[in-house]
PDB file of N, CA and C in Angstrom:
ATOM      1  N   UNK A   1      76.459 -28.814 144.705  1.00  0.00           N
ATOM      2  CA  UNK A   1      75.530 -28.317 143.718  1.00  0.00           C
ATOM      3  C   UNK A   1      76.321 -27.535 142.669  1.00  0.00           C
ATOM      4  N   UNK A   2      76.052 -27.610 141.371  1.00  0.00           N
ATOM      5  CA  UNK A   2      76.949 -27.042 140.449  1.00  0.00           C
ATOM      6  C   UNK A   2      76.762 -25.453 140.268  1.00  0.00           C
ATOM      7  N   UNK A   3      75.194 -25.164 140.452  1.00  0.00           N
ATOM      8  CA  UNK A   3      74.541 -23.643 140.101  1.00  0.00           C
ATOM      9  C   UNK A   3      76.202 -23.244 141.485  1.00  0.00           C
ATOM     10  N   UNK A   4      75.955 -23.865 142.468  1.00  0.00           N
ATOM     11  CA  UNK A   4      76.913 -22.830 143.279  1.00  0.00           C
ATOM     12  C   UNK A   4      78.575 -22.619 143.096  1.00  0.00           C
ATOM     13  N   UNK A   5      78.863 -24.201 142.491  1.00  0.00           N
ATOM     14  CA  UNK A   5      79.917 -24.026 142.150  1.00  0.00           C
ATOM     15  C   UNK A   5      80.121 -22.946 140.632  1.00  0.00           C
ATOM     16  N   UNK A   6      79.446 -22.942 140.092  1.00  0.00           N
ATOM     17  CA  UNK A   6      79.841 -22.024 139.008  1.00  0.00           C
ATOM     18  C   UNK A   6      79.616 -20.833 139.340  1.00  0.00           C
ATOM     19  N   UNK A   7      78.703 -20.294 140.487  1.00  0.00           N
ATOM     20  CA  UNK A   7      78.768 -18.837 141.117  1.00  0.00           C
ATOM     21  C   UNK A   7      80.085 -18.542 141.678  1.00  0.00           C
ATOM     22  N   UNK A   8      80.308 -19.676 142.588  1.00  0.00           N
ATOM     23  CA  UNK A   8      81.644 -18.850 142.988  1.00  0.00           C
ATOM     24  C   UNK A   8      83.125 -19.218 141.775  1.00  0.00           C
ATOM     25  N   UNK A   9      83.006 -19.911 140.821  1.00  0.00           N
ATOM     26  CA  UNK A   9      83.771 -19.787 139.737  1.00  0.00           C
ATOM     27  C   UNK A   9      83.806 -18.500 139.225  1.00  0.00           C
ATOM     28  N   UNK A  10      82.517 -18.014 138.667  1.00  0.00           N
ATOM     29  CA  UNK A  10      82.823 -16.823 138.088  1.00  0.00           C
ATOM     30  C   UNK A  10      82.649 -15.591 139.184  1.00  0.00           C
ATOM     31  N   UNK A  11      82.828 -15.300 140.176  1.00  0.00           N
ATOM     32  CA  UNK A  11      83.421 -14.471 141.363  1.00  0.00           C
ATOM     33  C   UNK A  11      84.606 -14.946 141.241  1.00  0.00           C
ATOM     34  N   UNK A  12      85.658 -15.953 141.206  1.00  0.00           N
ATOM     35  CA  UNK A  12      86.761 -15.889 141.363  1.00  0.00           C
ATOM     36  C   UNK A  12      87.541 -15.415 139.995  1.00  0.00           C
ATOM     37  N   UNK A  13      86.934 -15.726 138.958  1.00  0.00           N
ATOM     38  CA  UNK A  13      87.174 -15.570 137.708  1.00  0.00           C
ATOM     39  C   UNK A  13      87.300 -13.722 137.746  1.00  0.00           C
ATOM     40  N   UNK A  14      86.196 -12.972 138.497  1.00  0.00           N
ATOM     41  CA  UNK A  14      86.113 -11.467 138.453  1.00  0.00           C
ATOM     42  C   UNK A  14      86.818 -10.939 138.780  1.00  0.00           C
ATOM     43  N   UNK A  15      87.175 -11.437 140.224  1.00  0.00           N
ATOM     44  CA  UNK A  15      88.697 -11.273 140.870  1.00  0.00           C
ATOM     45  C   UNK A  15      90.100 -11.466 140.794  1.00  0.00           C
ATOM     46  N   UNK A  16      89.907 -12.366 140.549  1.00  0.00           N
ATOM     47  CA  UNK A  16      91.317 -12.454 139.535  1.00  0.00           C
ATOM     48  C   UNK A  16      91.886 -11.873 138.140  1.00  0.00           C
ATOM     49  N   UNK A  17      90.241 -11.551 137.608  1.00  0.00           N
ATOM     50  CA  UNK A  17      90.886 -10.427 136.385  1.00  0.00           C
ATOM     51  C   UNK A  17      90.928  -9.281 136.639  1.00  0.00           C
ATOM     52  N   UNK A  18      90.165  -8.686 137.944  1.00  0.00           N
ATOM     53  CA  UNK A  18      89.962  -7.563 138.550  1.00  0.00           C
ATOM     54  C   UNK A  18      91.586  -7.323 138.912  1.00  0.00           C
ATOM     55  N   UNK A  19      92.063  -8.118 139.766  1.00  0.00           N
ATOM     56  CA  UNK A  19      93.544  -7.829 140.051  1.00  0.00           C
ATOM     57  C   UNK A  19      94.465  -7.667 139.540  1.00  0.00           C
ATOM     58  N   UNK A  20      94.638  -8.606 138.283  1.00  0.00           N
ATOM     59  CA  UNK A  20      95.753  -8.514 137.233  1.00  0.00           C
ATOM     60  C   UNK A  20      95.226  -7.360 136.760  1.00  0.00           C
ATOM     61  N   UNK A  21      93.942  -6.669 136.126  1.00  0.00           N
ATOM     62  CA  UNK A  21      94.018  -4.931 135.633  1.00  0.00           C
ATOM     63  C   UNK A  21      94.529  -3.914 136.548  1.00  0.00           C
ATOM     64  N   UNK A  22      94.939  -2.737 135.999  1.00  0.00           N
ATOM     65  CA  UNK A  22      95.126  -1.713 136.245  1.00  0.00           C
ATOM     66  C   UNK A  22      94.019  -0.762 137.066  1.00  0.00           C
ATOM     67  N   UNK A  23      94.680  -0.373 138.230  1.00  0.00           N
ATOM     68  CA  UNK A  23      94.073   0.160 139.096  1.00  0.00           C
ATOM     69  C   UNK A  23      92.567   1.086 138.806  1.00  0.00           C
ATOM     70  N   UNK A  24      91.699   1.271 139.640  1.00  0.00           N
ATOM     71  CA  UNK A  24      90.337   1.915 139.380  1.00  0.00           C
ATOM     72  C   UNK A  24      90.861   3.385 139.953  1.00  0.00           C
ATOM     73  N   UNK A  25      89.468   3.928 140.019  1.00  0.00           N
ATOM     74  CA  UNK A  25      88.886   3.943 138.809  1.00  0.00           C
ATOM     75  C   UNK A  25      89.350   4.325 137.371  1.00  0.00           C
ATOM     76  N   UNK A  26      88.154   4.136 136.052  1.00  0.00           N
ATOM     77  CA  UNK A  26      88.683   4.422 134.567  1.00  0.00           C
ATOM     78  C   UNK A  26      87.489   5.210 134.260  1.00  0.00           C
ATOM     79  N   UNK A  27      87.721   5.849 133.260  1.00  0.00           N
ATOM     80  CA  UNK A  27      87.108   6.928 132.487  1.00  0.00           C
ATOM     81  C   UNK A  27      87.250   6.387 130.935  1.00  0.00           C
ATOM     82  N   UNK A  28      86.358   7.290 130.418  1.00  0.00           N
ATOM     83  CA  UNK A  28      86.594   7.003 129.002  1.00  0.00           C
ATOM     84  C   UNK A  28      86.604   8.208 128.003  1.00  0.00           C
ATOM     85  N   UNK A  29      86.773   8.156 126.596  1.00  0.00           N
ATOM     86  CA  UNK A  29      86.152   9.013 125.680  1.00  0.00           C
ATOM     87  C   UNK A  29      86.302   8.065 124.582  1.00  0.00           C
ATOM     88  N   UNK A  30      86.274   8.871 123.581  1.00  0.00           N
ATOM     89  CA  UNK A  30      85.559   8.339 122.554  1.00  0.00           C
ATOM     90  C   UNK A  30      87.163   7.232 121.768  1.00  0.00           C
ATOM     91  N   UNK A  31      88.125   7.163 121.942  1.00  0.00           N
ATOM     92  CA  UNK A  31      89.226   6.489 121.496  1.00  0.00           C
ATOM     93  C   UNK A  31      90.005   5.921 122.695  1.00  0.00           C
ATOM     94  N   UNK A  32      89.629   6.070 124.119  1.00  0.00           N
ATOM     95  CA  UNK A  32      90.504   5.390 125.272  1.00  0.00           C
ATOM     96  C   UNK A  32      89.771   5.533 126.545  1.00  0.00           C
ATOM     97  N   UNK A  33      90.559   4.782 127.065  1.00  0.00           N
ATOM     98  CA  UNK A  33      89.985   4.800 128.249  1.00  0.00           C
ATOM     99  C   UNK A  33      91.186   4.901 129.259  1.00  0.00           C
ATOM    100  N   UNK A  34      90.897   5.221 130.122  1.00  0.00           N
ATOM    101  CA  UNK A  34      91.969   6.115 131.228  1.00  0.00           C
ATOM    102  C   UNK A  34      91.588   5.461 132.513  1.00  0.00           C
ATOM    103  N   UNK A  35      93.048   5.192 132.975  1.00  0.00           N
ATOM    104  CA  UNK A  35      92.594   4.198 134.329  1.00  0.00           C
ATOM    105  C   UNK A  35      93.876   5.093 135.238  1.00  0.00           C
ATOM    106  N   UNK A  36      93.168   5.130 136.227  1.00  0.00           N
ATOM    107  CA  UNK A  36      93.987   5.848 137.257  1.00  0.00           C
ATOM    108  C   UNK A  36      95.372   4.586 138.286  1.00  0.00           C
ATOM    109  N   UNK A  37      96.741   5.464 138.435  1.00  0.00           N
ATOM    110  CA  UNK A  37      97.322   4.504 138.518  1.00  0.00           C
ATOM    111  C   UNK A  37      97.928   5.323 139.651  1.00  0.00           C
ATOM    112  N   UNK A  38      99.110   4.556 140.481  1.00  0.00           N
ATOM    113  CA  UNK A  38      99.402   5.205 142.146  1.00  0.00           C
ATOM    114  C   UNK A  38      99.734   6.361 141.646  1.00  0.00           C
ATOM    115  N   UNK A  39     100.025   7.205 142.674  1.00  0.00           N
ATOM    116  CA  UNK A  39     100.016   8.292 142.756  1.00  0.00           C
ATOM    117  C   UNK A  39      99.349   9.694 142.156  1.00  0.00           C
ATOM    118  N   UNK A  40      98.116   9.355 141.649  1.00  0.00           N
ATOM    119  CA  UNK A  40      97.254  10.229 140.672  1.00  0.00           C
ATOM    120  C   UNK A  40      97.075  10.218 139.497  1.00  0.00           C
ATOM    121  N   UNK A  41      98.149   9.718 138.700  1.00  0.00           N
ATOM    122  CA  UNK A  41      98.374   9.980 137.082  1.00  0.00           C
ATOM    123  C   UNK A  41      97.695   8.834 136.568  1.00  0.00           C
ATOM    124  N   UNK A  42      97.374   9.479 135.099  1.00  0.00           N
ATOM    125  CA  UNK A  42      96.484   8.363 134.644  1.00  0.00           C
ATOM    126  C   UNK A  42      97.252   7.574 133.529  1.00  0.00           C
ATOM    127  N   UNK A  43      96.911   6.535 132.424  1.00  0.00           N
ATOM    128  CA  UNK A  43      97.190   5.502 131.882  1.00  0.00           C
ATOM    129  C   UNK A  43      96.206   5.959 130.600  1.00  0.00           C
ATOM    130  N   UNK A  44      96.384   5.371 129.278  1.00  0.00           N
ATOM    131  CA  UNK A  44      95.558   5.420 128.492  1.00  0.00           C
ATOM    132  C   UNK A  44      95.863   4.257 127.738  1.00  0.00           C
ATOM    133  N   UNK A  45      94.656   3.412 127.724  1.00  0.00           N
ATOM    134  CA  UNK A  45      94.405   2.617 126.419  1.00  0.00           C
ATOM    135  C   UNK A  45      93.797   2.720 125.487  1.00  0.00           C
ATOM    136  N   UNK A  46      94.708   2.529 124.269  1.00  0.00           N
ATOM    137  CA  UNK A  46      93.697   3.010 122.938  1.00  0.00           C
ATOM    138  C   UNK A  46      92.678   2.092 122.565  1.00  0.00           C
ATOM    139  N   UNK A  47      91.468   2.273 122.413  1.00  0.00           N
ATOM    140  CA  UNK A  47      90.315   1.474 121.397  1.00  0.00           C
ATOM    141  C   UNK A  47      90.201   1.567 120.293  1.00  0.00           C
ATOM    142  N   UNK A  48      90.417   0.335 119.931  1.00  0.00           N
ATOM    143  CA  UNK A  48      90.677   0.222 118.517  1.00  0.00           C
ATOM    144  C   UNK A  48      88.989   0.056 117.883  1.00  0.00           C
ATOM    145  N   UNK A  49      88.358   0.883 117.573  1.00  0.00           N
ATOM    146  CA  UNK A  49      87.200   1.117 117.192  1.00  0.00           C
ATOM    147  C   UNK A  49      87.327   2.478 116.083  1.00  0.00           C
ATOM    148  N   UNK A  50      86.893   2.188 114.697  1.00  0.00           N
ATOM    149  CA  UNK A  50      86.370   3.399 113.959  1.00  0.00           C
ATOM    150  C   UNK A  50      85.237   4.442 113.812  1.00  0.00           C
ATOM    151  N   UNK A  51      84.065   4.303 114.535  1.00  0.00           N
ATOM    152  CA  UNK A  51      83.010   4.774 115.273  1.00  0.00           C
ATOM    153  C   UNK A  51      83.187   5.470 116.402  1.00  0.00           C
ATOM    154  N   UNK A  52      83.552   6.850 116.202  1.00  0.00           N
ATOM    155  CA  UNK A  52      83.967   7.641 117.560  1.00  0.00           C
ATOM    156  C   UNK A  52      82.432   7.360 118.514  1.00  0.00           C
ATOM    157  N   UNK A  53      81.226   7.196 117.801  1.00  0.00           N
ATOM    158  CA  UNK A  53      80.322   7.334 118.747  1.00  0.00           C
ATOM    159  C   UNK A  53      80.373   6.073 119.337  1.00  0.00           C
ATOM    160  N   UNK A  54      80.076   5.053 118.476  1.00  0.00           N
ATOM    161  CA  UNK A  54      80.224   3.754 118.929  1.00  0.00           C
ATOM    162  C   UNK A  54      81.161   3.446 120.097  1.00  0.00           C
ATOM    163  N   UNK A  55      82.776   3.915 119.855  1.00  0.00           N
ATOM    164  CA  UNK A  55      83.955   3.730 120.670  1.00  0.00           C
ATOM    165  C   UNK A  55      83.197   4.384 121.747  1.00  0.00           C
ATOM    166  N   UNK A  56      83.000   6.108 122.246  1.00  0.00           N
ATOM    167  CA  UNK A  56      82.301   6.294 123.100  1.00  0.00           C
ATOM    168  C   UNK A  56      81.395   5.572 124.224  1.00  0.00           C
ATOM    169  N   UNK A  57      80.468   4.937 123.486  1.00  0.00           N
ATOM    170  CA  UNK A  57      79.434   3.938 123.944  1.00  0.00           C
ATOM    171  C   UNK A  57      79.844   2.951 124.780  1.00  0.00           C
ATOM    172  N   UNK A  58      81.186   2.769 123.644  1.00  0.00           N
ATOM    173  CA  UNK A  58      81.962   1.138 124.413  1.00  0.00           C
ATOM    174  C   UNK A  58      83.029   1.477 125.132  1.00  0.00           C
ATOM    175  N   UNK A  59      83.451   2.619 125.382  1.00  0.00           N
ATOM    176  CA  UNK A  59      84.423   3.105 126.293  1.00  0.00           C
ATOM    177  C   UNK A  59      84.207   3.314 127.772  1.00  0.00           C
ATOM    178  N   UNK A  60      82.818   3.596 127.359  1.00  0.00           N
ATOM    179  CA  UNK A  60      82.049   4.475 128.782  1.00  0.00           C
ATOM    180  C   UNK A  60      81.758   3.178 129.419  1.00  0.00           C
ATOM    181  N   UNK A  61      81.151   2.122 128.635  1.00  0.00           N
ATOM    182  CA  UNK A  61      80.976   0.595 129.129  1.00  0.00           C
ATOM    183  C   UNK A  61      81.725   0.102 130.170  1.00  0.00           C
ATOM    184  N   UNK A  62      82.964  -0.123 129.287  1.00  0.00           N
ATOM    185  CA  UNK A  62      84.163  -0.589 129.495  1.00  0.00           C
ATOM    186  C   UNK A  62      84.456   0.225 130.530  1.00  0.00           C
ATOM    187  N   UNK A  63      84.756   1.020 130.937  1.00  0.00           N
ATOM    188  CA  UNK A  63      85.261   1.965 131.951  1.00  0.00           C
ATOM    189  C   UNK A  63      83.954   1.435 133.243  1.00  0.00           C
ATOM    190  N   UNK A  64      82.879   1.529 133.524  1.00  0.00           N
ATOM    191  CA  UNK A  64      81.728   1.485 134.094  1.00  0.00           C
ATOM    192  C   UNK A  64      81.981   0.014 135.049  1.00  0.00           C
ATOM    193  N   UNK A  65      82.829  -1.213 134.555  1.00  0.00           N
ATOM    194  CA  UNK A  65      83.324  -2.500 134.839  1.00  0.00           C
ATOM    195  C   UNK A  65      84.794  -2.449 135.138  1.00  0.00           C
ATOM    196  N   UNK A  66      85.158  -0.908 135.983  1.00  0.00           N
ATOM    197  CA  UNK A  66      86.350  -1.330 136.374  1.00  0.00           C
ATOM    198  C   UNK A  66      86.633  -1.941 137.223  1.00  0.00           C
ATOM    199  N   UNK A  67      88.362  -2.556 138.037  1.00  0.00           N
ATOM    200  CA  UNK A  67      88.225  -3.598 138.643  1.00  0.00           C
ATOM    201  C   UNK A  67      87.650  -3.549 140.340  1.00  0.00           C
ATOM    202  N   UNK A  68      87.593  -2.156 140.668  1.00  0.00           N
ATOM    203  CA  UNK A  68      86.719  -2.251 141.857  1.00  0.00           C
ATOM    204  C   UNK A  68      85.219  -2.605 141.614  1.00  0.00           C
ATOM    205  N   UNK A  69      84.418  -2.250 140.691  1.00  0.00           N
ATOM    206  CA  UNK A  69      82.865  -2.541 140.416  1.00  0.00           C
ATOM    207  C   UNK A  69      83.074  -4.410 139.970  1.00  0.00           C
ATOM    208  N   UNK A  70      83.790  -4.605 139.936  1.00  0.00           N
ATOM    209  CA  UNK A  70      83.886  -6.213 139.529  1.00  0.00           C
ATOM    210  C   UNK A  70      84.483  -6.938 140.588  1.00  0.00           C
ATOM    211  N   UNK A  71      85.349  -6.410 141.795  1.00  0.00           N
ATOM    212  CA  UNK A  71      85.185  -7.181 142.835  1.00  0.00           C
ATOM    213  C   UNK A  71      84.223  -6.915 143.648  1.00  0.00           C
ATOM    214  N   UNK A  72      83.292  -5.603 143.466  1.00  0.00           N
ATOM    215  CA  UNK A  72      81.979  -5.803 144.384  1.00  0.00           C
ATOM    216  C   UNK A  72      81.463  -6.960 143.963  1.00  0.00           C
ATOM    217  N   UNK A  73      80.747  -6.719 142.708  1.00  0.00           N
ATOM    218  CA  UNK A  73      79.883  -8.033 141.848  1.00  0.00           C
ATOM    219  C   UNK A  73      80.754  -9.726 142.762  1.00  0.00           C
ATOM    220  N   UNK A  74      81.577  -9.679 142.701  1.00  0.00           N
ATOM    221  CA  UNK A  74      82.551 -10.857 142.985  1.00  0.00           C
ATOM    222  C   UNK A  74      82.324 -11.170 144.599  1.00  0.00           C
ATOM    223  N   UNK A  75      82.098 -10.340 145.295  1.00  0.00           N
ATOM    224  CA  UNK A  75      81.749 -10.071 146.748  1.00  0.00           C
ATOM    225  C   UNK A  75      80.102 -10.685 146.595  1.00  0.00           C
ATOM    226  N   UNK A  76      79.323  -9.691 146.237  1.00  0.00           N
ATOM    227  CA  UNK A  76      78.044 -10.119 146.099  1.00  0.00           C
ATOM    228  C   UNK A  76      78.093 -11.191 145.733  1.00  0.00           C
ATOM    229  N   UNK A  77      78.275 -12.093 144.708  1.00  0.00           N
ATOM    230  CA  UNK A  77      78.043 -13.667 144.641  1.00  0.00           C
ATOM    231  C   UNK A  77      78.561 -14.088 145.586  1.00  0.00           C
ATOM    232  N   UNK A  78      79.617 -13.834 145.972  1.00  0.00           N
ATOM    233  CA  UNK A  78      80.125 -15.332 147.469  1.00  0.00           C
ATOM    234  C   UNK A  78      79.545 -14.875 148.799  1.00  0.00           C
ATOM    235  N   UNK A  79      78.678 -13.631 148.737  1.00  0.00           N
ATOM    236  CA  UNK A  79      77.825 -13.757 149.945  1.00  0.00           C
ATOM    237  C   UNK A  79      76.425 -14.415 149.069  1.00  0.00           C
ATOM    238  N   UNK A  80      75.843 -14.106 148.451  1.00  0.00           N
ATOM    239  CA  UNK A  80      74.951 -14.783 147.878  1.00  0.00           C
ATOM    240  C   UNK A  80      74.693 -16.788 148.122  1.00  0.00           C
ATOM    241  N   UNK A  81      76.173 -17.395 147.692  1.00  0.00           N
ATOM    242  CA  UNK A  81      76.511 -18.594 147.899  1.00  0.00           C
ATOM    243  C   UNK A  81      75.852 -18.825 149.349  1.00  0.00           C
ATOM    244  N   UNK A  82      76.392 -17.761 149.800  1.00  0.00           N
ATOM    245  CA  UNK A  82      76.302 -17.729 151.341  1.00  0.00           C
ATOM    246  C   UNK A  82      75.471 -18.560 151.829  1.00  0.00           C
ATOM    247  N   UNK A  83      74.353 -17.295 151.667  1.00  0.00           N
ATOM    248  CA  UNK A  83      73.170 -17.313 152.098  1.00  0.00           C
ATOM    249  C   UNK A  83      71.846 -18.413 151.563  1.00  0.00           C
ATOM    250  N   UNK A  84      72.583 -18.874 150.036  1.00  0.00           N
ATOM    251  CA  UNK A  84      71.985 -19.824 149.579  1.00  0.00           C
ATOM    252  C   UNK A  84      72.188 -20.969 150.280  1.00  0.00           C
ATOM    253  N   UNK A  85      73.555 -21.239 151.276  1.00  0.00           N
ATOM    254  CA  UNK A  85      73.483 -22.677 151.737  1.00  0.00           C
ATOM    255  C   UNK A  85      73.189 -22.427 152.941  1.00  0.00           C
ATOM    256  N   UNK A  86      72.755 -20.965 153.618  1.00  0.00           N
ATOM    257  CA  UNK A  86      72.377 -20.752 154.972  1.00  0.00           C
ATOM    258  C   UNK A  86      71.456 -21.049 155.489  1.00  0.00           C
ATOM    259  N   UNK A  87      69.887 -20.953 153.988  1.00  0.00           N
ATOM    260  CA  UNK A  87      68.913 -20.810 153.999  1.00  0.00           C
ATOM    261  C   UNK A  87      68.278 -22.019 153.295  1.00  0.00           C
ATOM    262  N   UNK A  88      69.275 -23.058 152.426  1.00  0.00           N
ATOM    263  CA  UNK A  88      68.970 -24.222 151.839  1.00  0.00           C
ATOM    264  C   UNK A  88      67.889 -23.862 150.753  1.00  0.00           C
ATOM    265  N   UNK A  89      68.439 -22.639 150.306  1.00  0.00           N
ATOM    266  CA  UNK A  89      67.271 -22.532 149.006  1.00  0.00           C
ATOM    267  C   UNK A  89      68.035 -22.473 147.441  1.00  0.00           C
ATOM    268  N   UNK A  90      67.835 -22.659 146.633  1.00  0.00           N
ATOM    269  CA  UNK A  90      68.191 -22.536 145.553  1.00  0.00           C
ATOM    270  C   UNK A  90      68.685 -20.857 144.904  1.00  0.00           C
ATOM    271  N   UNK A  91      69.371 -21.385 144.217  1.00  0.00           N
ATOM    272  CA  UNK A  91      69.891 -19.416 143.370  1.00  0.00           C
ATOM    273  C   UNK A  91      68.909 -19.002 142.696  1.00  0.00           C
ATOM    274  N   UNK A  92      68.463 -18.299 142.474  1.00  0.00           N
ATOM    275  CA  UNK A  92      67.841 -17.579 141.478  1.00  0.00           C
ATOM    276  C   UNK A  92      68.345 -17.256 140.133  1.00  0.00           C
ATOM    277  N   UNK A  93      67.228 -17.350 139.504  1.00  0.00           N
ATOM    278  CA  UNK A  93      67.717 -17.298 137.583  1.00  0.00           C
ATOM    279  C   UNK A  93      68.117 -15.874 137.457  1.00  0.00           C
ATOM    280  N   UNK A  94      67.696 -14.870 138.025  1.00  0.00           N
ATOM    281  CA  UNK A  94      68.439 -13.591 137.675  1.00  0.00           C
ATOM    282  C   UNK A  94      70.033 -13.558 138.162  1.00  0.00           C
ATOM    283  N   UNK A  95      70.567 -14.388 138.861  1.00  0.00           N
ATOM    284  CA  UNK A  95      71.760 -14.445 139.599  1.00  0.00           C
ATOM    285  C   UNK A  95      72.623 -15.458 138.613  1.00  0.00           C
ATOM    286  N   UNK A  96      71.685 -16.582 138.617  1.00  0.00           N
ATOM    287  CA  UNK A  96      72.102 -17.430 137.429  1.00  0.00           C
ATOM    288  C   UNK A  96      72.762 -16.702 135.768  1.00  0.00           C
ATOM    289  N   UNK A  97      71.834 -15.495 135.476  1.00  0.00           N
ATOM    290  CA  UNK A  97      71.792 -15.585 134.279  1.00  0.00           C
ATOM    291  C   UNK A  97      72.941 -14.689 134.473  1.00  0.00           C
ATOM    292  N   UNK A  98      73.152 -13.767 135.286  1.00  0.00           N
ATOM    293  CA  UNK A  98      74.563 -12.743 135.123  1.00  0.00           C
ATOM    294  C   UNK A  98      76.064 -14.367 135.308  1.00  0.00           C
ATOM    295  N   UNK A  99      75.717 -14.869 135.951  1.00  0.00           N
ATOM    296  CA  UNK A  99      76.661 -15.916 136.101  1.00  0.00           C
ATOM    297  C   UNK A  99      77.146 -16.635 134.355  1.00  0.00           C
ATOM    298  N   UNK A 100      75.742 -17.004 133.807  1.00  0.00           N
ATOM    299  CA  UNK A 100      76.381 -17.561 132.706  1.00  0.00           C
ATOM    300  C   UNK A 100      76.798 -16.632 131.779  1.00  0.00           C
ATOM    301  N   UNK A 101      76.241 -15.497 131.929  1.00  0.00           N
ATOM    302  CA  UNK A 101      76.726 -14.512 130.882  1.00  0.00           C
ATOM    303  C   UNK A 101      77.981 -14.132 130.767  1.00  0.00           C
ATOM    304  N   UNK A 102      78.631 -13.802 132.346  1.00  0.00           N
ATOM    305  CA  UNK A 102      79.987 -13.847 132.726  1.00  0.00           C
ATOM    306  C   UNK A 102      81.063 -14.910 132.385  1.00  0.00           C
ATOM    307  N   UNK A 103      80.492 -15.795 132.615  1.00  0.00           N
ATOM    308  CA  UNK A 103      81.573 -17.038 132.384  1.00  0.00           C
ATOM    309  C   UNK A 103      81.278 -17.790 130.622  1.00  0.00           C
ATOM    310  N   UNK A 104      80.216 -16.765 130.070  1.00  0.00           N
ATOM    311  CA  UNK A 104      80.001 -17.130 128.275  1.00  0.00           C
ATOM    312  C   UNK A 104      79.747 -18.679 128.373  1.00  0.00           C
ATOM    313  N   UNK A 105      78.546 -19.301 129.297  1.00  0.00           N
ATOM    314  CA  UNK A 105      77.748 -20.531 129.645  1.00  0.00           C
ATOM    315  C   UNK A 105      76.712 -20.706 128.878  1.00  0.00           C
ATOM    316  N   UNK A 106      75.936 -21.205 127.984  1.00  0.00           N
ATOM    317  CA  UNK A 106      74.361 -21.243 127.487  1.00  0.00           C
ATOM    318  C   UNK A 106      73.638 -21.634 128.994  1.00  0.00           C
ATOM    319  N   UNK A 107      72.836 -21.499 128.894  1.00  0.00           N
ATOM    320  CA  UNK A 107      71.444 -21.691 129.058  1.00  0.00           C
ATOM    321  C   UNK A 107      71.075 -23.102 129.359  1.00  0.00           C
ATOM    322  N   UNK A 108      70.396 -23.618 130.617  1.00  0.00           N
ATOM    323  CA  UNK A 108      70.227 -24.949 130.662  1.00  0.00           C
ATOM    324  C   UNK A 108      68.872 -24.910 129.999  1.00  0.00           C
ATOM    325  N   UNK A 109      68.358 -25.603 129.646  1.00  0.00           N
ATOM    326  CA  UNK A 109      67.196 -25.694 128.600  1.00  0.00           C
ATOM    327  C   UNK A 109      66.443 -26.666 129.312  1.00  0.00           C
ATOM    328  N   UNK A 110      65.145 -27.407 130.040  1.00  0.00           N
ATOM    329  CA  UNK A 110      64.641 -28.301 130.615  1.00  0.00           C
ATOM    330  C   UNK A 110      63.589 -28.669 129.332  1.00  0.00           C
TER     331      UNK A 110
END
């Protein structure tokens, strides 16, 4: 079934970008975001945004999807898969729709 293959596509897709980033958790302010790296010390990346509030907004975002909260999400779909072929029922469109949003999919249209 494809709905499942593209669930666990974009779980692997999460995980694998989850890993190649820089360790969790991250923080933000209004020009960076700060990701904690071994031994305590932190990291800063600059955002290139001219809207300190805006940057804010999108910092705090951005920080909120670090790579531990994105291998949960990544966890949750491949138990999801799971249970979808445990139970022989179909995915659900709310599961669906974080899926295509993630992997930047349209919309099947019937």
């Amino acid at each position: 079934m494809s709905e499942l293959r593209d669930i666990r596509a974009a779980a692997a897709l999460m995980r694998e970008r989850a890993l190649a980033a820089t360790g969790s958790p991250w923080v933000a302010d209004d020009t960076e975001i700060y990701s904690e790296v071994q031994g305590g010390s932190w990291v800063a990346e600059t955002l290139q945004l001219d809207d300190a509030t805006a940057g804010a907004a999108n910092g705090e975002h951005i920080a909120s999807w670090d790579p531990a909260v994105a291998e949960a999400v990544a966890d949750l779909l491949d138990g999801l898969v799971s249970f979808y072929i445990s139970y022989g029922i179909e995915p659900t469109e709310p599961v669906l729709a974080v899926v295509r949003a993630y992997l930047r999919t349209p919309a099947v249209t019937a």
